[in-house]
PDB file of N, CA and C in Angstrom:
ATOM      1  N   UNK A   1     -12.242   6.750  20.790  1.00  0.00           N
ATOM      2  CA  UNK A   1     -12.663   6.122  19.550  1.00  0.00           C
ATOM      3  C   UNK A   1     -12.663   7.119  18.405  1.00  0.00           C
ATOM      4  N   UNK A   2     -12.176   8.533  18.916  1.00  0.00           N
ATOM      5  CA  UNK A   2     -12.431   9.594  17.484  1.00  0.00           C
ATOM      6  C   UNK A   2     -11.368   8.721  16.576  1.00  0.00           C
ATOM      7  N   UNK A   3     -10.124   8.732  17.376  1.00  0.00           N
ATOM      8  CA  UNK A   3      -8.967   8.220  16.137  1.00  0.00           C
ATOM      9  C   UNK A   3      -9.305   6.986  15.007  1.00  0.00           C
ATOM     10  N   UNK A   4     -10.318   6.500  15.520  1.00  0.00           N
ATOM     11  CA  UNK A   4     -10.645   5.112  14.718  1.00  0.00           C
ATOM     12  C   UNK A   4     -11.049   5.593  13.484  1.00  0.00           C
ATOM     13  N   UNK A   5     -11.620   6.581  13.590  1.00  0.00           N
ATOM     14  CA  UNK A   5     -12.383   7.392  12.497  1.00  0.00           C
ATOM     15  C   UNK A   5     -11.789   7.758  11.388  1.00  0.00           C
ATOM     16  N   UNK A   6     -10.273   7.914  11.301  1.00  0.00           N
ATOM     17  CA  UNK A   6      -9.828   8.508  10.088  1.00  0.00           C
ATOM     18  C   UNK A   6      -8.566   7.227  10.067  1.00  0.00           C
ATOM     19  N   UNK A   7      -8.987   6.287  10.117  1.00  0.00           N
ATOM     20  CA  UNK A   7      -8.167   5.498   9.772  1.00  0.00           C
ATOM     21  C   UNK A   7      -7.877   5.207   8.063  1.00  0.00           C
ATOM     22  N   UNK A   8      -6.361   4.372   7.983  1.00  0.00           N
ATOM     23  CA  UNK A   8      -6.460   4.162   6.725  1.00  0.00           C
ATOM     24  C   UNK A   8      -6.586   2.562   6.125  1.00  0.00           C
ATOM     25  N   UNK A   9      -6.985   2.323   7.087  1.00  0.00           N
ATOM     26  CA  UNK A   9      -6.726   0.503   7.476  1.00  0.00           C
ATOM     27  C   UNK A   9      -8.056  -0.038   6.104  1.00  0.00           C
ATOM     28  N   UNK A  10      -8.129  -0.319   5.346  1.00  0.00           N
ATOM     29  CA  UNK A  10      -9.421  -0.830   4.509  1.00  0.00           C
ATOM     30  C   UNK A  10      -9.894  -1.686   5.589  1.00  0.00           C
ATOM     31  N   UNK A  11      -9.797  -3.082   6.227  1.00  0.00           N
ATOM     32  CA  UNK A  11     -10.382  -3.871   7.355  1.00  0.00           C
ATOM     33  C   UNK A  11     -11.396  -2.868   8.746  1.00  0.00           C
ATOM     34  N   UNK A  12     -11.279  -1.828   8.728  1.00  0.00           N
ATOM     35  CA  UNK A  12     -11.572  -0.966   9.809  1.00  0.00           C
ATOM     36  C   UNK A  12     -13.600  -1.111   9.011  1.00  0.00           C
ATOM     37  N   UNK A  13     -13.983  -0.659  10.102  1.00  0.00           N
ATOM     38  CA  UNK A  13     -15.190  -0.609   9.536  1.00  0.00           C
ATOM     39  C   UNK A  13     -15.358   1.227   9.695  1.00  0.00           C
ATOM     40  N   UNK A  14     -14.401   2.057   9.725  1.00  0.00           N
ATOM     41  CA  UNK A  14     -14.590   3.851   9.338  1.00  0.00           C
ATOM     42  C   UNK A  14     -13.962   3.709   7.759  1.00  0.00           C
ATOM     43  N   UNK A  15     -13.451   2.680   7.185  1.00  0.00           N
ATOM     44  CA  UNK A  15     -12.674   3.171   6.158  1.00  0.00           C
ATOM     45  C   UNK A  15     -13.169   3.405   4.771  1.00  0.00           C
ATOM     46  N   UNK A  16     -13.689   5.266   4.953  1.00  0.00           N
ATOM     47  CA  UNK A  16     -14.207   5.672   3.652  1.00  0.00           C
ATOM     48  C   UNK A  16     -15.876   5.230   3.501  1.00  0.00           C
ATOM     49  N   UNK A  17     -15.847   4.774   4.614  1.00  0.00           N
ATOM     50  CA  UNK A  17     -17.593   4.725   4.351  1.00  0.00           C
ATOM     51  C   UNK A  17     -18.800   5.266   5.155  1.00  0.00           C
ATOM     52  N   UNK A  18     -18.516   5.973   6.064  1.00  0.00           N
ATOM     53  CA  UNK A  18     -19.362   7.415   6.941  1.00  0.00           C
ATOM     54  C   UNK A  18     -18.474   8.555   6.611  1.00  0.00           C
ATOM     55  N   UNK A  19     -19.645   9.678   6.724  1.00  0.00           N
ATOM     56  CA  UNK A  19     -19.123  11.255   6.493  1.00  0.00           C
ATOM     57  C   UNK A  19     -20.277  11.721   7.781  1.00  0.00           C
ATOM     58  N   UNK A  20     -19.616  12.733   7.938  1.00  0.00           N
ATOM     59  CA  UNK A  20     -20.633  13.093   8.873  1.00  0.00           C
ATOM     60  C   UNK A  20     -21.303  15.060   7.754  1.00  0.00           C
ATOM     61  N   UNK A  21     -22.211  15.201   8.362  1.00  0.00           N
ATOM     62  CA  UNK A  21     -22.994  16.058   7.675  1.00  0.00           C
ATOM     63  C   UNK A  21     -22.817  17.159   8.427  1.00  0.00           C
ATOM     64  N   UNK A  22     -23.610  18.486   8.250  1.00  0.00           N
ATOM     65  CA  UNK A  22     -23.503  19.951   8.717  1.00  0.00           C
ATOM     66  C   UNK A  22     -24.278  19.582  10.203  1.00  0.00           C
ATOM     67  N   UNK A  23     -24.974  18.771  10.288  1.00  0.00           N
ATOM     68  CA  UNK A  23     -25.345  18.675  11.587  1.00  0.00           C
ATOM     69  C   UNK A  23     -24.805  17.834  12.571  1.00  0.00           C
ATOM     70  N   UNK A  24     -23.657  17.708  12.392  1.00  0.00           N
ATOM     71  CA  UNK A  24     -22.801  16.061  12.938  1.00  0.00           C
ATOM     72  C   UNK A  24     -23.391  15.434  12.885  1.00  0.00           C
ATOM     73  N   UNK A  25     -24.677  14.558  11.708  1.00  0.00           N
ATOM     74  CA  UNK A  25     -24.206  13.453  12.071  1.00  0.00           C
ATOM     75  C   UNK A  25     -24.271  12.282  10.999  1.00  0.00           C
ATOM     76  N   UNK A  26     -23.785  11.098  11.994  1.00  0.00           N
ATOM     77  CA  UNK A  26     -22.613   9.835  10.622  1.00  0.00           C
ATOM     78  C   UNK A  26     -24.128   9.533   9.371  1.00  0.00           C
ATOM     79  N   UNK A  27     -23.882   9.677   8.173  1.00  0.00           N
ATOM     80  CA  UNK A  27     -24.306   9.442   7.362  1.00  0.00           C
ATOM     81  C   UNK A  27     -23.527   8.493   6.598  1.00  0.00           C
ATOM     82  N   UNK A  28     -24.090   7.439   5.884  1.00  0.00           N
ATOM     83  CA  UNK A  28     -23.650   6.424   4.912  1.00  0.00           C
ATOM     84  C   UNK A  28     -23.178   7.189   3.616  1.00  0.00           C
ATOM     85  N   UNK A  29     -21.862   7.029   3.720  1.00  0.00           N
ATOM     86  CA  UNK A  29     -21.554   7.570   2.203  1.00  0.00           C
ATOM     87  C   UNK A  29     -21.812   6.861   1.090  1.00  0.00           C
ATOM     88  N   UNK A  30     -22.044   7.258   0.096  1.00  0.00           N
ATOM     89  CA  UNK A  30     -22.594   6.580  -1.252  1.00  0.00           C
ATOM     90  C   UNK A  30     -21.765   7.654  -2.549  1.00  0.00           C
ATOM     91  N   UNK A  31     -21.225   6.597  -3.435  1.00  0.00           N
ATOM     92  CA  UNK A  31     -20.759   7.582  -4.427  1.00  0.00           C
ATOM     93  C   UNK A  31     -21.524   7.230  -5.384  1.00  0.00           C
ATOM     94  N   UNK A  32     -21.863   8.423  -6.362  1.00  0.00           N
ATOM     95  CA  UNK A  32     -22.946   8.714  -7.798  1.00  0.00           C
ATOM     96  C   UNK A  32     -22.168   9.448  -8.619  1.00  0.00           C
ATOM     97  N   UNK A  33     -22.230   9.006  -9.438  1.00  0.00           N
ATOM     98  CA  UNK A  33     -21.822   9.868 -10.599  1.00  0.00           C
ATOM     99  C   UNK A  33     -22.303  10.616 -11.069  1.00  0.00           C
ATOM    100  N   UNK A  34     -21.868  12.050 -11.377  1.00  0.00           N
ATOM    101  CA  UNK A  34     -22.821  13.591 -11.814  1.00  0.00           C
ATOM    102  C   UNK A  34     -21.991  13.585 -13.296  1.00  0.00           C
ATOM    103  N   UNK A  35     -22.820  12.899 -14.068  1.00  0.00           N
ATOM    104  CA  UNK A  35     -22.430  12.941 -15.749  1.00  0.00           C
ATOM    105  C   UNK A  35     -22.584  14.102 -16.272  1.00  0.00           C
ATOM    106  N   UNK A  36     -23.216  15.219 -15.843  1.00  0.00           N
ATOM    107  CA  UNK A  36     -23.721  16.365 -16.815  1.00  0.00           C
ATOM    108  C   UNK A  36     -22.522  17.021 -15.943  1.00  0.00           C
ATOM    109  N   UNK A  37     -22.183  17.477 -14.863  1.00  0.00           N
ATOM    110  CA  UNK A  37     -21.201  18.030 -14.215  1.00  0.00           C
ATOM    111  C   UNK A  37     -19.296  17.156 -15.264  1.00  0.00           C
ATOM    112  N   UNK A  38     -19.587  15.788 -15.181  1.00  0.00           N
ATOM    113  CA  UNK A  38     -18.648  15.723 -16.123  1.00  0.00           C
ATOM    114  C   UNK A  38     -18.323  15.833 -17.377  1.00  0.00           C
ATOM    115  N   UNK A  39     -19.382  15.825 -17.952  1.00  0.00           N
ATOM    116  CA  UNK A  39     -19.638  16.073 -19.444  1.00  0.00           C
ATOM    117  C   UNK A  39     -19.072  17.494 -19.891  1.00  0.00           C
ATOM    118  N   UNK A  40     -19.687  18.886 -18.911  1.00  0.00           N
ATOM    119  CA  UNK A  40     -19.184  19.757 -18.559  1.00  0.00           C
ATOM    120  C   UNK A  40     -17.806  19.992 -18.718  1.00  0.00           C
ATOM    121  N   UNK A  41     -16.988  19.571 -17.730  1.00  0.00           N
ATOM    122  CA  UNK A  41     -15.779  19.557 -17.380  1.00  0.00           C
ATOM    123  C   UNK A  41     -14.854  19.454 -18.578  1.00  0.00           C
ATOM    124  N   UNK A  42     -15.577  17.985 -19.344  1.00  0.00           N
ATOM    125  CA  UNK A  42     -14.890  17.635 -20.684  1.00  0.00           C
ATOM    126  C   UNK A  42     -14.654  18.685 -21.666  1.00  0.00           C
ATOM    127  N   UNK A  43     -15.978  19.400 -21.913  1.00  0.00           N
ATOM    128  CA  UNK A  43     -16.127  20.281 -22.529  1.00  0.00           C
ATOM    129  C   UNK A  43     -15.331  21.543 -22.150  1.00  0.00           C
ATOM    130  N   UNK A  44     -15.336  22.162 -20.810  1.00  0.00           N
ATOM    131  CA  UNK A  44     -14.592  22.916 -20.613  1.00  0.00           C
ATOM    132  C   UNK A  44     -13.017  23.018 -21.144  1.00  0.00           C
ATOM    133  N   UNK A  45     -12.600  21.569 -20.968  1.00  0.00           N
ATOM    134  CA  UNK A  45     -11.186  20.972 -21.284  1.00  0.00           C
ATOM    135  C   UNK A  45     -11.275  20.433 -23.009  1.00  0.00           C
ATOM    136  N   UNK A  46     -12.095  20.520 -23.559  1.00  0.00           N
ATOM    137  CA  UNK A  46     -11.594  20.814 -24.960  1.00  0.00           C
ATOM    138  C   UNK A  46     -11.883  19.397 -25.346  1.00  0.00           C
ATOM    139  N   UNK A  47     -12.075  18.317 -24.560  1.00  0.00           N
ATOM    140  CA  UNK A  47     -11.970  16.825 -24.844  1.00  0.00           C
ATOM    141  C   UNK A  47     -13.147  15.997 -24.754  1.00  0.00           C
ATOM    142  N   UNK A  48     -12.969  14.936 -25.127  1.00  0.00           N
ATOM    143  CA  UNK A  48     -14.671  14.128 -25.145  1.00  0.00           C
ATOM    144  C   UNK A  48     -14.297  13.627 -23.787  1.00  0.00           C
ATOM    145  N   UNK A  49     -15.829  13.100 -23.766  1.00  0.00           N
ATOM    146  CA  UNK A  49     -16.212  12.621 -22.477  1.00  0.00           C
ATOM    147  C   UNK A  49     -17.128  11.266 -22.623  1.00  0.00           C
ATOM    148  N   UNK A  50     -16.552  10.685 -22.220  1.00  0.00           N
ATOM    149  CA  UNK A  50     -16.477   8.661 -22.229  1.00  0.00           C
ATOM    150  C   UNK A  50     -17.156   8.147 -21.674  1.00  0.00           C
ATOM    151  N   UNK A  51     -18.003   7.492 -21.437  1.00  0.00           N
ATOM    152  CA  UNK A  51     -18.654   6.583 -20.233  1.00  0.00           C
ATOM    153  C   UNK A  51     -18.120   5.218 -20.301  1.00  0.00           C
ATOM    154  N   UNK A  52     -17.030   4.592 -19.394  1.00  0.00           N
ATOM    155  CA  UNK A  52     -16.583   3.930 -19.628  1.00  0.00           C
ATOM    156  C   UNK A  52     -17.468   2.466 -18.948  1.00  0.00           C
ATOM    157  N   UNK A  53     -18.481   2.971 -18.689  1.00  0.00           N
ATOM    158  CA  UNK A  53     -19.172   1.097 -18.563  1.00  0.00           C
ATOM    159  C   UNK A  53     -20.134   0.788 -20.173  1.00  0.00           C
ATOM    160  N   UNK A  54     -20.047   1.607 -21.138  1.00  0.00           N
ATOM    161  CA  UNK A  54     -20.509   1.333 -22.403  1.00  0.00           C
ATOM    162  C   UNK A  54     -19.744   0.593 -23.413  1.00  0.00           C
ATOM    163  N   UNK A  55     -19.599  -0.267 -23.614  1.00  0.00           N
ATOM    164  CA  UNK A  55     -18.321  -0.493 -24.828  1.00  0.00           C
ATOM    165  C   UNK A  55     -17.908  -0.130 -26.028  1.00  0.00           C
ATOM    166  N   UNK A  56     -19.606   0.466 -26.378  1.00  0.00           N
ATOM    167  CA  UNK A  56     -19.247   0.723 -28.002  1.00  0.00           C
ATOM    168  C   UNK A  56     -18.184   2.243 -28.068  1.00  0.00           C
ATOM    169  N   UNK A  57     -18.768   3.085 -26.750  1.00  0.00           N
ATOM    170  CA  UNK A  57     -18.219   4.188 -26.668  1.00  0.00           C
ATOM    171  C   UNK A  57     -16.920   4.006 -26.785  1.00  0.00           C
ATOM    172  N   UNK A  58     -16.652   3.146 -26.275  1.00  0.00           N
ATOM    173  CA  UNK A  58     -14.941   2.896 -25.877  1.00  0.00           C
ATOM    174  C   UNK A  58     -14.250   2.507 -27.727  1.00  0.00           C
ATOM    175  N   UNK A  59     -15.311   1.578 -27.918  1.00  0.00           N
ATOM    176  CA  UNK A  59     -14.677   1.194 -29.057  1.00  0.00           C
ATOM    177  C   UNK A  59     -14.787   1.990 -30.276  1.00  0.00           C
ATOM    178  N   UNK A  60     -15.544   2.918 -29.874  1.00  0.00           N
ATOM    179  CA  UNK A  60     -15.810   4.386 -31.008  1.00  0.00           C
ATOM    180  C   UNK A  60     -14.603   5.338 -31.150  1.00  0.00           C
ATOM    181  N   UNK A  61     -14.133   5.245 -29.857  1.00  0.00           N
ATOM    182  CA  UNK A  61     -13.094   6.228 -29.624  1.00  0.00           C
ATOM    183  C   UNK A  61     -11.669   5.662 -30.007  1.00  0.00           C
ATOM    184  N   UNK A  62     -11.386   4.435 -29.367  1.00  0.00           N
ATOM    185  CA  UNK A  62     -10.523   3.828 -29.691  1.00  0.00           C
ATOM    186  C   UNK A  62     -10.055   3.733 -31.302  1.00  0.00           C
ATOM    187  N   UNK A  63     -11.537   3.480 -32.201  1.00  0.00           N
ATOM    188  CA  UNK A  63     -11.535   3.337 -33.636  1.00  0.00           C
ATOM    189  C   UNK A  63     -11.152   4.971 -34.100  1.00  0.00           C
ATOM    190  N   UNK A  64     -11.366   5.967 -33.334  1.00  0.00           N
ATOM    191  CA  UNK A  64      -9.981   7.294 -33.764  1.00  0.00           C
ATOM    192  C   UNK A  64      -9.419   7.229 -33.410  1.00  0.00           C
ATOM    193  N   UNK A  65      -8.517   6.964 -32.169  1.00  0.00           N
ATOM    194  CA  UNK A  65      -7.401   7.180 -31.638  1.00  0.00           C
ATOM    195  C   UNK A  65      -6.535   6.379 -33.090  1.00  0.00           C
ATOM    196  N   UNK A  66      -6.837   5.100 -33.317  1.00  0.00           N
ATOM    197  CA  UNK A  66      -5.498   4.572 -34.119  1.00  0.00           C
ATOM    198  C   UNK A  66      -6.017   5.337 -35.803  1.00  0.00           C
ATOM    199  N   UNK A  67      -7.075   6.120 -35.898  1.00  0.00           N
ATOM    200  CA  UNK A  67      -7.155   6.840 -36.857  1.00  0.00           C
ATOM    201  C   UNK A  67      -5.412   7.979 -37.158  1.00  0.00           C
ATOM    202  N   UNK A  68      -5.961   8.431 -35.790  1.00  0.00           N
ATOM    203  CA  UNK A  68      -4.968   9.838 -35.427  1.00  0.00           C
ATOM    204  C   UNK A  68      -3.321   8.911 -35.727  1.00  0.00           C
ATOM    205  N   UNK A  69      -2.896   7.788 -35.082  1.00  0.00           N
ATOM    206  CA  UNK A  69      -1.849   7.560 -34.949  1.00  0.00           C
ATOM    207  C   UNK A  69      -1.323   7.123 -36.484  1.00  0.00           C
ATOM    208  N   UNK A  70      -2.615   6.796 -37.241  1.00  0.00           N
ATOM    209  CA  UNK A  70      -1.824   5.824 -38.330  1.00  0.00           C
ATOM    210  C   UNK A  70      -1.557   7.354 -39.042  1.00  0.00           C
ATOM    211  N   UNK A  71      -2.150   8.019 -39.237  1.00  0.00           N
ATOM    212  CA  UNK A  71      -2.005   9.193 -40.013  1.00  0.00           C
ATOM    213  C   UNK A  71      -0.585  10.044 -39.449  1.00  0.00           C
ATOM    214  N   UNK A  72      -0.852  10.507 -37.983  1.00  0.00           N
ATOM    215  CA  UNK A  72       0.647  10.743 -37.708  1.00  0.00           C
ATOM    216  C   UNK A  72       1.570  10.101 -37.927  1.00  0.00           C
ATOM    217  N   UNK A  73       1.723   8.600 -38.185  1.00  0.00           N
ATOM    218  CA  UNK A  73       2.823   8.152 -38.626  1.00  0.00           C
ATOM    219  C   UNK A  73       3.536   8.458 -39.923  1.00  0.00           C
ATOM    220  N   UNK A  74       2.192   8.611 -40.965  1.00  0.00           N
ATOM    221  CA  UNK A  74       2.698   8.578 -42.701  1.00  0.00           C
ATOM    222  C   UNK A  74       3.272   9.762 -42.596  1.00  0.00           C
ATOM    223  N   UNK A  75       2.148  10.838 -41.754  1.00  0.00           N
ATOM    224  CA  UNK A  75       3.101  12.269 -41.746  1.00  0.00           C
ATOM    225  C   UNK A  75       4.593  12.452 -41.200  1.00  0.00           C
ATOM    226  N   UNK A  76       4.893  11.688 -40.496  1.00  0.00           N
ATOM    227  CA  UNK A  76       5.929  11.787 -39.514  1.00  0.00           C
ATOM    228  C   UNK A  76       7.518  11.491 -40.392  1.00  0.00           C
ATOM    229  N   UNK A  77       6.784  10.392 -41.384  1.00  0.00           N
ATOM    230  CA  UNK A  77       7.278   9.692 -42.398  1.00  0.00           C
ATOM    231  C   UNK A  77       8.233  10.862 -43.111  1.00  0.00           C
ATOM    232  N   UNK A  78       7.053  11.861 -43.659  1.00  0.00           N
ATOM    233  CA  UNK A  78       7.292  12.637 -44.779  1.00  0.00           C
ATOM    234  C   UNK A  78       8.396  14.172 -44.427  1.00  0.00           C
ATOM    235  N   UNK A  79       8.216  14.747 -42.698  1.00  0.00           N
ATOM    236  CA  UNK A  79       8.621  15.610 -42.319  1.00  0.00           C
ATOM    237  C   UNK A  79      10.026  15.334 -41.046  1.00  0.00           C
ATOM    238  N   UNK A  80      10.932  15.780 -41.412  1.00  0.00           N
ATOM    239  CA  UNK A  80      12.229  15.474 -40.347  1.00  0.00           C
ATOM    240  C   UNK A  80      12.841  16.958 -39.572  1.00  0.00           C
ATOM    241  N   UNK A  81      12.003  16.550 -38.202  1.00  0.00           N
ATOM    242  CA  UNK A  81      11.978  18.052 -37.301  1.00  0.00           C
ATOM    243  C   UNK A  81      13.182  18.106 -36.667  1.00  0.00           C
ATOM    244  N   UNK A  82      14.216  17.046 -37.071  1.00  0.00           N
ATOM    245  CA  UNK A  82      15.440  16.607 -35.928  1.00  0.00           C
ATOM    246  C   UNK A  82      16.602  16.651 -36.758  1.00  0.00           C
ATOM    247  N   UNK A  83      17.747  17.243 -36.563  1.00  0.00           N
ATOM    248  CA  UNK A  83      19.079  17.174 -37.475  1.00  0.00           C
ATOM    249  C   UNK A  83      20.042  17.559 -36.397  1.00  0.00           C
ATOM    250  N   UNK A  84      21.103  16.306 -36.156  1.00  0.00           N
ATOM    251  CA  UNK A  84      21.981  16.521 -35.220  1.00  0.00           C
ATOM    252  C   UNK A  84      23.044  17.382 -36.237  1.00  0.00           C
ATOM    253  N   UNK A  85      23.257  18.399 -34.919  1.00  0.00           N
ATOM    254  CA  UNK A  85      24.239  19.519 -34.850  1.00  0.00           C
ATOM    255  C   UNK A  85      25.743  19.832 -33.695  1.00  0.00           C
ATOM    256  N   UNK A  86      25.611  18.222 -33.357  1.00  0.00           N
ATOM    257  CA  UNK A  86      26.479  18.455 -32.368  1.00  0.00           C
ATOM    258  C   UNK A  86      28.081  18.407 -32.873  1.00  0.00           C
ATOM    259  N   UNK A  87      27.771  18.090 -34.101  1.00  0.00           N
ATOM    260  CA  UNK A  87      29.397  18.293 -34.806  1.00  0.00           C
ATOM    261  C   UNK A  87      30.257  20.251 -35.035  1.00  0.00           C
ATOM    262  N   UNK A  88      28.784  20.711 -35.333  1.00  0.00           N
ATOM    263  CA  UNK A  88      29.701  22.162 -35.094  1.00  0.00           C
ATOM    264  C   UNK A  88      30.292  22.694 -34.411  1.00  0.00           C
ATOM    265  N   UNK A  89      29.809  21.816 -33.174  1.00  0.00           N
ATOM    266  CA  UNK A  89      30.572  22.276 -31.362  1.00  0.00           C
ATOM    267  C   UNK A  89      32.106  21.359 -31.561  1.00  0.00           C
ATOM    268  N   UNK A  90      31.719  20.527 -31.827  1.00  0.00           N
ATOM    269  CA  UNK A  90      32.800  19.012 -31.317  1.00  0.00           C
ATOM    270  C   UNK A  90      33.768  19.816 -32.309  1.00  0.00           C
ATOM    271  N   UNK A  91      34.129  19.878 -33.188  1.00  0.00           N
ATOM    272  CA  UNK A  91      35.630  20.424 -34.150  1.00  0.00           C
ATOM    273  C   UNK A  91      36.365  21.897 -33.306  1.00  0.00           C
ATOM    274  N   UNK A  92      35.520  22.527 -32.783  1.00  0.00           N
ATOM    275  CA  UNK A  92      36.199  23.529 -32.172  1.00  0.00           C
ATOM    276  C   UNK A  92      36.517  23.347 -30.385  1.00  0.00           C
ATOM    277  N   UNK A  93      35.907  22.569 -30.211  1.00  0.00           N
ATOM    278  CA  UNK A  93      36.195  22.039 -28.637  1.00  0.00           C
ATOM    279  C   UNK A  93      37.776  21.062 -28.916  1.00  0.00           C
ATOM    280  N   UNK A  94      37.668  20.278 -30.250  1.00  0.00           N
ATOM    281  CA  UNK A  94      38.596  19.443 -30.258  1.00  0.00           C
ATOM    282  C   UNK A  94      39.864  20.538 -30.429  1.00  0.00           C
ATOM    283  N   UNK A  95      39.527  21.348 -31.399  1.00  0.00           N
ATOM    284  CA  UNK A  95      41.026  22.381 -31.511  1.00  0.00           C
ATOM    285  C   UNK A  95      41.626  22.555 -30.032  1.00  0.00           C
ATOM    286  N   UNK A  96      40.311  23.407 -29.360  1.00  0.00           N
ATOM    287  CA  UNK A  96      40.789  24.005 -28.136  1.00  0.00           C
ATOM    288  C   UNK A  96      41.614  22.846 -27.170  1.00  0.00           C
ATOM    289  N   UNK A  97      40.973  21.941 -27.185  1.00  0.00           N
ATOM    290  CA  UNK A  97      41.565  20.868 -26.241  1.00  0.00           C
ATOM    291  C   UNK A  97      43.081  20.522 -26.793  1.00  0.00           C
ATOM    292  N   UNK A  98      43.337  20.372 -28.334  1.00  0.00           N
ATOM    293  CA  UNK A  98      44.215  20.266 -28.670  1.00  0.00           C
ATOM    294  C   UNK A  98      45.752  21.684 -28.211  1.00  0.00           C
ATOM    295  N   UNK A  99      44.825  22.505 -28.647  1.00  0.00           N
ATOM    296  CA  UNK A  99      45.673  23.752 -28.179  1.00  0.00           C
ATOM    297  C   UNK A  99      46.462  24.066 -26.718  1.00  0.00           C
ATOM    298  N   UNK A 100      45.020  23.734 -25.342  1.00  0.00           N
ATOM    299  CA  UNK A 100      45.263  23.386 -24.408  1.00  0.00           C
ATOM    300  C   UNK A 100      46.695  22.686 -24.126  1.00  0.00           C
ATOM    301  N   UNK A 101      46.432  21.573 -24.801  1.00  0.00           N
ATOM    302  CA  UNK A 101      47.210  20.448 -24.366  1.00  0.00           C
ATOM    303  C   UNK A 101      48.772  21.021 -24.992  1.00  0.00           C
ATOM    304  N   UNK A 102      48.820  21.455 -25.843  1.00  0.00           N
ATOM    305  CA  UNK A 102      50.315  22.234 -26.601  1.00  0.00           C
ATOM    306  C   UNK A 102      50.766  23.084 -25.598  1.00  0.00           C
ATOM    307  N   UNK A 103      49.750  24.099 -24.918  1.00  0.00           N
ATOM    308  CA  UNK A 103      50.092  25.362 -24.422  1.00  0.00           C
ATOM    309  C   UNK A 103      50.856  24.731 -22.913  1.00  0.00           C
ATOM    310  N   UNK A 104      49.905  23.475 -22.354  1.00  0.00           N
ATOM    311  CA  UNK A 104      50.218  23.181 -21.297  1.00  0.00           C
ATOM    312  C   UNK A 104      51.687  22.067 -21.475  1.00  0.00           C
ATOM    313  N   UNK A 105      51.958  21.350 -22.409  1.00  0.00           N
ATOM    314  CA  UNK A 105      53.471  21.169 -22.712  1.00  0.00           C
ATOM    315  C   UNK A 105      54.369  21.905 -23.026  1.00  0.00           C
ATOM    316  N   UNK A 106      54.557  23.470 -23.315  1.00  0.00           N
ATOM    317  CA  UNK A 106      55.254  24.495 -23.651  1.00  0.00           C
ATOM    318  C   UNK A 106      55.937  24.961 -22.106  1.00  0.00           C
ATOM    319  N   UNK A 107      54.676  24.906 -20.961  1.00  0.00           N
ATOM    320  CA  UNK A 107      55.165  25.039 -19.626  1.00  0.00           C
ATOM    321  C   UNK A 107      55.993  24.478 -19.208  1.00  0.00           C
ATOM    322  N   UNK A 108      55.653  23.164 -18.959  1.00  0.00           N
ATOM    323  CA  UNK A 108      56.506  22.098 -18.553  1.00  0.00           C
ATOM    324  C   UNK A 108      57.896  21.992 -19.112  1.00  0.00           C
TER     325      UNK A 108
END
């Protein structure tokens, strides 16, 4: 019956819900949330930290996010980080190919 134990079957009655402890033995697992340990984390990482069963939070954040986007857009508007350059290649590839193709009818 050990194998039953690490099954991955959700229907199983081991699946994900006993741990066993430093003293072997089966304890009921329970998950909790450690908010100050995540809050932490956030902070460590530079970013906020959400509680997502609150709504206003959600909708606080959300009300910057399309802050950030509408503004990156006008900017995005105003600055052009992109300029195709693939024509300086293409005129001298075309010579060569052209040349190619002369040098290799001169053989023949």
């Amino acid at each position: 019956m050990v194998n039953s134990l690490y099954v991955d079957n959700p229907s199983s009655e081991y699946y994900y819900k006993y741990y066993y402890d430093d003293a072997y033995s089966r304890k009921t697992a329970i998950s909790k949330i450690d908010e100050e340990n995540l809050k932490k984390i956030a902070s460590d990482l530079k970013i906020d930290y959400i509680q997502m069963s609150k709504t206003s939070n959600i909708n606080y954040k959300l009300s910057d996010i399309k802050k950030i986007v509408s503004n990156s857009q006008s900017n995005e508007e105003k600055v052009n980080s992109y300029s195709d350059i693939y024509y300086y290649f293409a005129v001298p590839l075309v010579i060569l190919i052209i040349l190619d193709f002369i040098l290799k009818m001169r053989r023949m």
